[in-house]
PDB file of N, CA and C in Angstrom:
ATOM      1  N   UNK A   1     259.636 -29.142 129.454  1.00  0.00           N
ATOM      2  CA  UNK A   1     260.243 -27.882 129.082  1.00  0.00           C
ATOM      3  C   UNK A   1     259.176 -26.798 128.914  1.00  0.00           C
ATOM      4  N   UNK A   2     258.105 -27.433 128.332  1.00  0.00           N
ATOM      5  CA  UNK A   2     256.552 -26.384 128.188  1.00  0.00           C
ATOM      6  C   UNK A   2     256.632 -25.791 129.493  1.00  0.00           C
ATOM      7  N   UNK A   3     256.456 -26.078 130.907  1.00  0.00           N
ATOM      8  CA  UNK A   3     256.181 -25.992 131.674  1.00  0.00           C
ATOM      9  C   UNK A   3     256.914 -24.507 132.370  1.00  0.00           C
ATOM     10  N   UNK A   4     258.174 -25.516 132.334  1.00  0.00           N
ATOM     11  CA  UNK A   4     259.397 -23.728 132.333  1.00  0.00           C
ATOM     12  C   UNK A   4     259.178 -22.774 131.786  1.00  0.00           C
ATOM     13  N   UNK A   5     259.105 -22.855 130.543  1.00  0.00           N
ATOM     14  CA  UNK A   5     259.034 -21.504 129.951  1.00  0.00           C
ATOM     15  C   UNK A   5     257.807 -20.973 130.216  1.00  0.00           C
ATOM     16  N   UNK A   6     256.920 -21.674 130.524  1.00  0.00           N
ATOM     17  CA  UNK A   6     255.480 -20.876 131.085  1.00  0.00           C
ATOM     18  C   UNK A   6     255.910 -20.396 132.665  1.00  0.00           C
ATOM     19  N   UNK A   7     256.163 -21.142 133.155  1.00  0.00           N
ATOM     20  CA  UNK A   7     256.271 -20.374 134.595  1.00  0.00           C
ATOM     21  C   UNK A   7     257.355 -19.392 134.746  1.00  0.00           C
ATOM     22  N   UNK A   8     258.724 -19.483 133.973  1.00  0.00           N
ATOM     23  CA  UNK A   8     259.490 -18.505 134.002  1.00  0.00           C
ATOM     24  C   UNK A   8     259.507 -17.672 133.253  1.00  0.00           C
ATOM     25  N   UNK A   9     258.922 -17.957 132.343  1.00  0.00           N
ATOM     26  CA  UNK A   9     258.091 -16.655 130.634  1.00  0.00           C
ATOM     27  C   UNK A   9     259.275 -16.358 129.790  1.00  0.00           C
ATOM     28  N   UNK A  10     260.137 -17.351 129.953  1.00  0.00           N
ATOM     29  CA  UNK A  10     261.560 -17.326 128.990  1.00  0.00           C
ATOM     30  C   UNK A  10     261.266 -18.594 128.439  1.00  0.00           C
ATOM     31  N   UNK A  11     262.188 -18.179 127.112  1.00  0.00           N
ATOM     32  CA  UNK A  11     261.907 -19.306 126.486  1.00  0.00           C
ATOM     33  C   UNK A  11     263.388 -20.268 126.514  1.00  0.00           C
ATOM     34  N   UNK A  12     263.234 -21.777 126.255  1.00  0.00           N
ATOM     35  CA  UNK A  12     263.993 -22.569 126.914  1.00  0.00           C
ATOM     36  C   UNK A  12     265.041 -23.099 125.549  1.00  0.00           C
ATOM     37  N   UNK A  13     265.964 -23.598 125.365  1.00  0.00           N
ATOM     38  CA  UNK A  13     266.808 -23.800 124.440  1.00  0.00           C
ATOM     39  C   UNK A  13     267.243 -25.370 125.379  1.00  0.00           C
ATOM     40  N   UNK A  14     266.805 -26.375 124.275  1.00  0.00           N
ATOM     41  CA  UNK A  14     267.439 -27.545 124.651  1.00  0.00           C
ATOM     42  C   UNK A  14     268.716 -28.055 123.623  1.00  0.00           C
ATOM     43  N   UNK A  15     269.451 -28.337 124.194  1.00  0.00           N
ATOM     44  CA  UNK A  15     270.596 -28.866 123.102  1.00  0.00           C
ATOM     45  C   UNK A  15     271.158 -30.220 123.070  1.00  0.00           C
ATOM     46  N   UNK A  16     271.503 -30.333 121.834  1.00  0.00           N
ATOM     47  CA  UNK A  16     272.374 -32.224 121.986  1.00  0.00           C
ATOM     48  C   UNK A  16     273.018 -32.525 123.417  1.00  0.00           C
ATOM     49  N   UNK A  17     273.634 -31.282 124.095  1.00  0.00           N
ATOM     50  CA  UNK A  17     274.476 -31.361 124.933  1.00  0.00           C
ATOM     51  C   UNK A  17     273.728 -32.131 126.255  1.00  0.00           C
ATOM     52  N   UNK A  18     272.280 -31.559 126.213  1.00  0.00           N
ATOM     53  CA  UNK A  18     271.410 -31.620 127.508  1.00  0.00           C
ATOM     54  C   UNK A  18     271.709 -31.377 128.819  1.00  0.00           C
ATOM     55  N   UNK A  19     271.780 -32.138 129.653  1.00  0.00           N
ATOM     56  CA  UNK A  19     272.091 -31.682 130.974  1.00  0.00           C
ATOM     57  C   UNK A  19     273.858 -32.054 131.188  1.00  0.00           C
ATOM     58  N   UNK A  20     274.548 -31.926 129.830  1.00  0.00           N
ATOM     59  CA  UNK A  20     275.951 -32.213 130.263  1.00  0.00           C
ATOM     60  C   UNK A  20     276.460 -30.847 130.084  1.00  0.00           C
ATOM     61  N   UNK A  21     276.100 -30.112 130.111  1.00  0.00           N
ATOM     62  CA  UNK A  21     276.681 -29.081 129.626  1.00  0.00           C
ATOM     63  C   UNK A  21     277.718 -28.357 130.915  1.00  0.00           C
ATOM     64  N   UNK A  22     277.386 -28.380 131.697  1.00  0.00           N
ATOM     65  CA  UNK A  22     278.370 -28.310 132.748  1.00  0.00           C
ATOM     66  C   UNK A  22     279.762 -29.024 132.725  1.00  0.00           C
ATOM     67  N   UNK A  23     279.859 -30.162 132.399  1.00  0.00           N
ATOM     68  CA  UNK A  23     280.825 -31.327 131.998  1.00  0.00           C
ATOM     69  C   UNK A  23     281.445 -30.885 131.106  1.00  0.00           C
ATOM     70  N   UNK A  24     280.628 -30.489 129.732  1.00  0.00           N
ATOM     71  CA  UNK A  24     281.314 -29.791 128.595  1.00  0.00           C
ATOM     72  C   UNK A  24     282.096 -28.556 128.676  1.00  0.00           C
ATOM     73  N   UNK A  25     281.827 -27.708 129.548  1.00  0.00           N
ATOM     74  CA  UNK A  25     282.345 -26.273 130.014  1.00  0.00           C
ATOM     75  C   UNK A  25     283.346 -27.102 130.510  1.00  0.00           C
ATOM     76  N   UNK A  26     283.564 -27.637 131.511  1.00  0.00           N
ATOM     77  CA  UNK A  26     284.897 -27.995 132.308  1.00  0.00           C
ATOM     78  C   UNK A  26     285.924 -28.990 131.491  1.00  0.00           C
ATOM     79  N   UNK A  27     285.622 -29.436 130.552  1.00  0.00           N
ATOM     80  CA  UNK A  27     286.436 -30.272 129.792  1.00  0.00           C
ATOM     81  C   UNK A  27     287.165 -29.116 128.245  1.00  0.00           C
ATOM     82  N   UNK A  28     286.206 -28.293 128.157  1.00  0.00           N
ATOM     83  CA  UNK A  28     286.598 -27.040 127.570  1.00  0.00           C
ATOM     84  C   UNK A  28     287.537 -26.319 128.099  1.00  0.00           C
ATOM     85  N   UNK A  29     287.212 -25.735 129.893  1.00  0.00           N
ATOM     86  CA  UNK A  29     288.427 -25.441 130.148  1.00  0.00           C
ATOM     87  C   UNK A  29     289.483 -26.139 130.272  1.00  0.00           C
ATOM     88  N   UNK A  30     289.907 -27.022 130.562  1.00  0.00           N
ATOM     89  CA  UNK A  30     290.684 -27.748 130.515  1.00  0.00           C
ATOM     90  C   UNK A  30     291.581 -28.004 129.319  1.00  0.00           C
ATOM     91  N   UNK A  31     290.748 -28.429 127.789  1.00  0.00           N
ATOM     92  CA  UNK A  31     291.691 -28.447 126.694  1.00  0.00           C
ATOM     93  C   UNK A  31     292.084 -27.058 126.678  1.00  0.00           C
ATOM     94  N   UNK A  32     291.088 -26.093 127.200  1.00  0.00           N
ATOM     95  CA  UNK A  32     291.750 -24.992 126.614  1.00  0.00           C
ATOM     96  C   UNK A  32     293.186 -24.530 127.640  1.00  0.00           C
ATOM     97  N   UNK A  33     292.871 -24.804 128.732  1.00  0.00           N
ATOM     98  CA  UNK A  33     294.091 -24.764 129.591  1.00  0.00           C
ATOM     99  C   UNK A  33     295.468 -25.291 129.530  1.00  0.00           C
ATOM    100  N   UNK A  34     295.384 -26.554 129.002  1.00  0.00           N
ATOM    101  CA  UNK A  34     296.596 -27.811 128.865  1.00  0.00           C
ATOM    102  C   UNK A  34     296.956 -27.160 127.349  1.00  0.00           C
ATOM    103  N   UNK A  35     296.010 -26.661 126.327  1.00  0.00           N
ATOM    104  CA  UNK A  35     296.782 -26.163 125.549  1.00  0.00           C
ATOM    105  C   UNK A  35     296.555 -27.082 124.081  1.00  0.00           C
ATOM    106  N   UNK A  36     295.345 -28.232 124.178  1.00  0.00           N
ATOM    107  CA  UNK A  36     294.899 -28.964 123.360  1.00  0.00           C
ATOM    108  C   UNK A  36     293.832 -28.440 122.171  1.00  0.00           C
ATOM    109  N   UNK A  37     292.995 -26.951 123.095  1.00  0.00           N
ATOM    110  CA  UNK A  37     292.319 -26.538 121.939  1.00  0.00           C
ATOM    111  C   UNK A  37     292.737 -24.411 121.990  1.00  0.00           C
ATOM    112  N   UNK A  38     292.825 -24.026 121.279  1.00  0.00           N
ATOM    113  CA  UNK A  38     293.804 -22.897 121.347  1.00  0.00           C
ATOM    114  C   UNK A  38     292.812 -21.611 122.079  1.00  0.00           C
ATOM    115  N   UNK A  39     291.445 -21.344 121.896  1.00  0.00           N
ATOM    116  CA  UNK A  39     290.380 -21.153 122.298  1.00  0.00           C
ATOM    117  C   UNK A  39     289.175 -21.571 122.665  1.00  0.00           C
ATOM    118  N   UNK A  40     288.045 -21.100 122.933  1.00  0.00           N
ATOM    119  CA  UNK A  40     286.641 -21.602 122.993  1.00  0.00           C
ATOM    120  C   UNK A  40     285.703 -22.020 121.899  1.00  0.00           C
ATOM    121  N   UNK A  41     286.526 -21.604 121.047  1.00  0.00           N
ATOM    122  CA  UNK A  41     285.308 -21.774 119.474  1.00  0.00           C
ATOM    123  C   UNK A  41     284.808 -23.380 119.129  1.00  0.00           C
ATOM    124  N   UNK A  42     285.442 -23.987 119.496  1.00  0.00           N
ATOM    125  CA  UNK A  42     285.102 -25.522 119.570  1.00  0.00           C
ATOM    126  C   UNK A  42     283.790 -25.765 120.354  1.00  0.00           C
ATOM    127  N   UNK A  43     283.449 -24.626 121.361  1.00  0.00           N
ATOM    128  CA  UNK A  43     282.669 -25.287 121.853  1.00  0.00           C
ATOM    129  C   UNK A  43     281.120 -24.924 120.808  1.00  0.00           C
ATOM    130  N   UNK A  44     280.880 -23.974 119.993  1.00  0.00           N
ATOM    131  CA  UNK A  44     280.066 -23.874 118.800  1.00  0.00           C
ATOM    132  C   UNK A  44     279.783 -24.900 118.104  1.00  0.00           C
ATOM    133  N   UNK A  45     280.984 -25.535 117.730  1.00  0.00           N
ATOM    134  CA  UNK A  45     280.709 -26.587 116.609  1.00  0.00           C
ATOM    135  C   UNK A  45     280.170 -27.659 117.762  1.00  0.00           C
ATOM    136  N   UNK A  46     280.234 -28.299 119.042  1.00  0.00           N
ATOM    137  CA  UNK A  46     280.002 -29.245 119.546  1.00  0.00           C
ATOM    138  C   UNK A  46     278.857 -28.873 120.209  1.00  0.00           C
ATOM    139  N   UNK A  47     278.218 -27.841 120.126  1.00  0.00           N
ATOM    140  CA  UNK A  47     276.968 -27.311 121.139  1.00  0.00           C
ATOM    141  C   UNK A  47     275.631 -26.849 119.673  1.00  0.00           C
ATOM    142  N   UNK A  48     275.000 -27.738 119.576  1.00  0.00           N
ATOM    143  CA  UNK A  48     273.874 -27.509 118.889  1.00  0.00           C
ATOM    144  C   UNK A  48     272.406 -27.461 119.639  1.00  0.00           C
ATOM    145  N   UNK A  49     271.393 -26.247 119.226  1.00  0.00           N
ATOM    146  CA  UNK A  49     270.128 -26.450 119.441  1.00  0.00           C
ATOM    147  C   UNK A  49     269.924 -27.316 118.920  1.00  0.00           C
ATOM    148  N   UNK A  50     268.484 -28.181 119.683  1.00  0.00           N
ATOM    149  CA  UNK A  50     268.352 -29.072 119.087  1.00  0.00           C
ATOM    150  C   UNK A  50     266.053 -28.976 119.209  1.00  0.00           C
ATOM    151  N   UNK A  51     266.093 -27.818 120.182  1.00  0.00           N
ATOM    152  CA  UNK A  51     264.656 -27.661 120.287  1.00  0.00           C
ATOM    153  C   UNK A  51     264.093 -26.560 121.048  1.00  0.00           C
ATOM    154  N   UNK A  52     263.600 -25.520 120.921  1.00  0.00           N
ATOM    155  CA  UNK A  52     263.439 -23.853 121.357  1.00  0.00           C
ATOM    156  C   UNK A  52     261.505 -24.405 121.897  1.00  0.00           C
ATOM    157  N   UNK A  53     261.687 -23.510 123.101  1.00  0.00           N
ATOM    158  CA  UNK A  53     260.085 -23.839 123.507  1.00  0.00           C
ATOM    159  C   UNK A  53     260.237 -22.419 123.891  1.00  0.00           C
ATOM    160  N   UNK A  54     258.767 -21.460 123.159  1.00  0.00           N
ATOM    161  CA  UNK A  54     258.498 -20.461 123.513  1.00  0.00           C
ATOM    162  C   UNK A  54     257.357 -20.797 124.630  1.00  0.00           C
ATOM    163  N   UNK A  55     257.365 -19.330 125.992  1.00  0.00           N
ATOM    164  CA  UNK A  55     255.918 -19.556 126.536  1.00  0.00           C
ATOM    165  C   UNK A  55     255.027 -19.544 126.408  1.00  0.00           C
ATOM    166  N   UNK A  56     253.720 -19.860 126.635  1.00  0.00           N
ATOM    167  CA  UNK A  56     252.604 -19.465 126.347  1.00  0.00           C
ATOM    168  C   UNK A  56     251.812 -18.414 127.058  1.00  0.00           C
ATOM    169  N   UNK A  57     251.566 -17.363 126.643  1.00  0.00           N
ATOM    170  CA  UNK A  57     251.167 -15.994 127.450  1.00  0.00           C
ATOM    171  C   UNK A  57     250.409 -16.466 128.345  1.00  0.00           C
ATOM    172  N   UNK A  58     248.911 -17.259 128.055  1.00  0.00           N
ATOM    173  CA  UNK A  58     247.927 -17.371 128.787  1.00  0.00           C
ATOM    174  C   UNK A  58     248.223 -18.646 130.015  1.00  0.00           C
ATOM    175  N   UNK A  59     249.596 -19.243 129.298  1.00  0.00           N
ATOM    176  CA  UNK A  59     249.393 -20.240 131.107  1.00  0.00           C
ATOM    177  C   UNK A  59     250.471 -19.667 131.884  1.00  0.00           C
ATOM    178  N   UNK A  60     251.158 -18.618 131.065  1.00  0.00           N
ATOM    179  CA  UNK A  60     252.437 -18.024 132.057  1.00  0.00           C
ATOM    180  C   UNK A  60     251.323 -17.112 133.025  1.00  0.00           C
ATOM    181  N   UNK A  61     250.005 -16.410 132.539  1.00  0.00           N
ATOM    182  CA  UNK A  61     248.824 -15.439 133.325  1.00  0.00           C
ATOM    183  C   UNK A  61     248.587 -16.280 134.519  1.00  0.00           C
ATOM    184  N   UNK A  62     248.233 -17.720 133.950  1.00  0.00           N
ATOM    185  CA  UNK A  62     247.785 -19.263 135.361  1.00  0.00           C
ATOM    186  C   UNK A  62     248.643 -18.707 136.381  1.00  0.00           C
ATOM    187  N   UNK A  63     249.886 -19.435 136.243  1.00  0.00           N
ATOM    188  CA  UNK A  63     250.769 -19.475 136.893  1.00  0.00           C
ATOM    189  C   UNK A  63     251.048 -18.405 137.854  1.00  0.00           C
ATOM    190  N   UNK A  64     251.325 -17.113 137.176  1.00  0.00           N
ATOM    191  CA  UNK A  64     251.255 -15.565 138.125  1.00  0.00           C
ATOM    192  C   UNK A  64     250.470 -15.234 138.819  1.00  0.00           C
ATOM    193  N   UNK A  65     249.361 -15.588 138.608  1.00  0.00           N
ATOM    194  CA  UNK A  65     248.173 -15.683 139.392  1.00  0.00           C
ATOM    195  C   UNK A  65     248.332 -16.813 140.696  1.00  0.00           C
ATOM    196  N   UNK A  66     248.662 -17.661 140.538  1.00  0.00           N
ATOM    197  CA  UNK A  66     248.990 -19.042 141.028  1.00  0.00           C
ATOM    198  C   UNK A  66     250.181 -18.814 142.321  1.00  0.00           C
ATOM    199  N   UNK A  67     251.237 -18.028 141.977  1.00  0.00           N
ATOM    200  CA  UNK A  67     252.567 -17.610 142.882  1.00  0.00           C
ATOM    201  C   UNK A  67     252.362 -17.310 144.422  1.00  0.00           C
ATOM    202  N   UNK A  68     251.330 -16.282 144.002  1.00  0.00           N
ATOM    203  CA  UNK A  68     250.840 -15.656 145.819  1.00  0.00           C
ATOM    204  C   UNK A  68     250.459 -16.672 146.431  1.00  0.00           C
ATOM    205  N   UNK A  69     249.716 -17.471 145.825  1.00  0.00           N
ATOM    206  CA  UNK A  69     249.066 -18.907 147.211  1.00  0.00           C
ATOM    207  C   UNK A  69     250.757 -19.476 147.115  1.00  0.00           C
ATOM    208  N   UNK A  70     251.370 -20.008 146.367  1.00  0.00           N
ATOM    209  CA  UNK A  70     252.533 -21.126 146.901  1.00  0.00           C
ATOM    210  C   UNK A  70     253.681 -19.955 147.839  1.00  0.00           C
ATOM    211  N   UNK A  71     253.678 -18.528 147.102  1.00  0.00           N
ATOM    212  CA  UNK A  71     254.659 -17.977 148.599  1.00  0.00           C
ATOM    213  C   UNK A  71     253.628 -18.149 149.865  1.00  0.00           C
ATOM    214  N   UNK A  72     252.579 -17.554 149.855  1.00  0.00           N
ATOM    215  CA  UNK A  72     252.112 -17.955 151.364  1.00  0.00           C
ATOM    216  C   UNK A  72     251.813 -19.241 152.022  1.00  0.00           C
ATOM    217  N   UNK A  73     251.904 -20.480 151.111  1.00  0.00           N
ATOM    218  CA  UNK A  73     251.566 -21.995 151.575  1.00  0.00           C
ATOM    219  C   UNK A  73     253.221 -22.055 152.157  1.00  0.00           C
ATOM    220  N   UNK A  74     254.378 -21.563 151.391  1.00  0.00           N
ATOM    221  CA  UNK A  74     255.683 -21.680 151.889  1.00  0.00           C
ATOM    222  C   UNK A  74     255.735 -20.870 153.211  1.00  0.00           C
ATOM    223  N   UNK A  75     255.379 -20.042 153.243  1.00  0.00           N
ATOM    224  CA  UNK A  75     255.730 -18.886 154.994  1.00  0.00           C
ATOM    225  C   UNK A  75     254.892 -19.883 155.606  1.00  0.00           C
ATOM    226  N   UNK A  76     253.688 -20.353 155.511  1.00  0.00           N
ATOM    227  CA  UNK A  76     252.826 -21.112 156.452  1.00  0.00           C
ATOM    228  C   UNK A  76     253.889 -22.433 156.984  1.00  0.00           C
ATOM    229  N   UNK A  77     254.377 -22.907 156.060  1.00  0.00           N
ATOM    230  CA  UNK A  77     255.079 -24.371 156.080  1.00  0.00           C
ATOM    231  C   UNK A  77     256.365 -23.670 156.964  1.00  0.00           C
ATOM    232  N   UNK A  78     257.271 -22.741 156.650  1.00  0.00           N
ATOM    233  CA  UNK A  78     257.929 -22.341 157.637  1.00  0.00           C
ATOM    234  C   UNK A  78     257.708 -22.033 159.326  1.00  0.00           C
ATOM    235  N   UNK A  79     256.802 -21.532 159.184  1.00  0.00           N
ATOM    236  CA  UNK A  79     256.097 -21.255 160.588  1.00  0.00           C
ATOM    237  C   UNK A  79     255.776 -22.986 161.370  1.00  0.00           C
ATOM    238  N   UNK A  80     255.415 -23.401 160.619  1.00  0.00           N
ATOM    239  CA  UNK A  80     254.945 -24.636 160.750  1.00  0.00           C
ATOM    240  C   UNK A  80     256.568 -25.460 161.245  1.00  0.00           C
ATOM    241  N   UNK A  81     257.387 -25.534 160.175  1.00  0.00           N
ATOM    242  CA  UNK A  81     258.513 -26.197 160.705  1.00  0.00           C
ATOM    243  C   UNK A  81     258.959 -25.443 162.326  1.00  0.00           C
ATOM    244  N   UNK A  82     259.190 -24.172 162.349  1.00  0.00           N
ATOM    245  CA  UNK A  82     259.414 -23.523 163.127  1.00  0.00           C
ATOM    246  C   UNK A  82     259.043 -23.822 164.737  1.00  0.00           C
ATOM    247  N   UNK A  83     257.636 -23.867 164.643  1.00  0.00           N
ATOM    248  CA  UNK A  83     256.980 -24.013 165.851  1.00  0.00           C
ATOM    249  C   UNK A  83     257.258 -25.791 165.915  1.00  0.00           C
ATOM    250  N   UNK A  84     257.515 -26.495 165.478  1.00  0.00           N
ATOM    251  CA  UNK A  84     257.328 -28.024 165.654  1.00  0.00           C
ATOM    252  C   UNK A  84     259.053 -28.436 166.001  1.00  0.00           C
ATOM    253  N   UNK A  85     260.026 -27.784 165.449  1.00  0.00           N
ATOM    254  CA  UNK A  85     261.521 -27.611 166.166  1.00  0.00           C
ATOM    255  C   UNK A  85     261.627 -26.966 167.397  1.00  0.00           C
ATOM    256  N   UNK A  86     260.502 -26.237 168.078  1.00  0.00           N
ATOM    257  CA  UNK A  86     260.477 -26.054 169.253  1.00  0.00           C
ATOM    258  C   UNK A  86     260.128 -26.937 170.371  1.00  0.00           C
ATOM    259  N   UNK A  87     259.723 -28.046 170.008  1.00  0.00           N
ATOM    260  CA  UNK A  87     258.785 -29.009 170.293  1.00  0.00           C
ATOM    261  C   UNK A  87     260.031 -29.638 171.146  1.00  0.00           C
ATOM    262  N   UNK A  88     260.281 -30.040 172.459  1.00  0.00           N
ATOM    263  CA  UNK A  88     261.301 -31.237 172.987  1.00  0.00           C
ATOM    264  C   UNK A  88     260.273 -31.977 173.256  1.00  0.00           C
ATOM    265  N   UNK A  89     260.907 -33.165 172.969  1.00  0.00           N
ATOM    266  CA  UNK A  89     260.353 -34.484 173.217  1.00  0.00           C
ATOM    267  C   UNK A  89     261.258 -35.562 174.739  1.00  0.00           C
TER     268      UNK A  89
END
């Protein structure tokens, strides 16, 4: 999670829910649809932080610095796929 919030310079909110939270939204709509829960407020009480990671200025600086080589290693690798799909065998 360190990692994210350094490279995206936001800070990250992990919750009990973790990576279900998608699951939880759709089972939300749903009670709330069929008529089992009357609104969304349920989903508060069942959605807790459980761990906040701020970035760190100086490796989010790494990283920005770092961006220009991986966009141009990516255009290279495109070019690269590019010319090698031209290729008949």
């Amino acid at each position: 999670m360190t990692i994210f919030a350094d490279v995206y310079n936001t800070r990250i909110l992990k919750t009990n829910i973790d990576q279900d939270a998608g699951a939880l939204g759709a089972a939300a709509i749903a009670a709330v649809g069929c008529g089992l829960w009357k609104d969304f407020n349920k989903i508060d009480d069942i959605h807790k932080i459980v761990e906040i990671v701020e970035p760190v200025p100086d490796n989010n600086n790494k990283y920005e610095k770092l961006l220009p080589v991986f966009e141009y290693a990516s255009d290279c690798q495109a070019i690269l796929v590019k010319a090698l799909r031209a290729i008949e065998f």
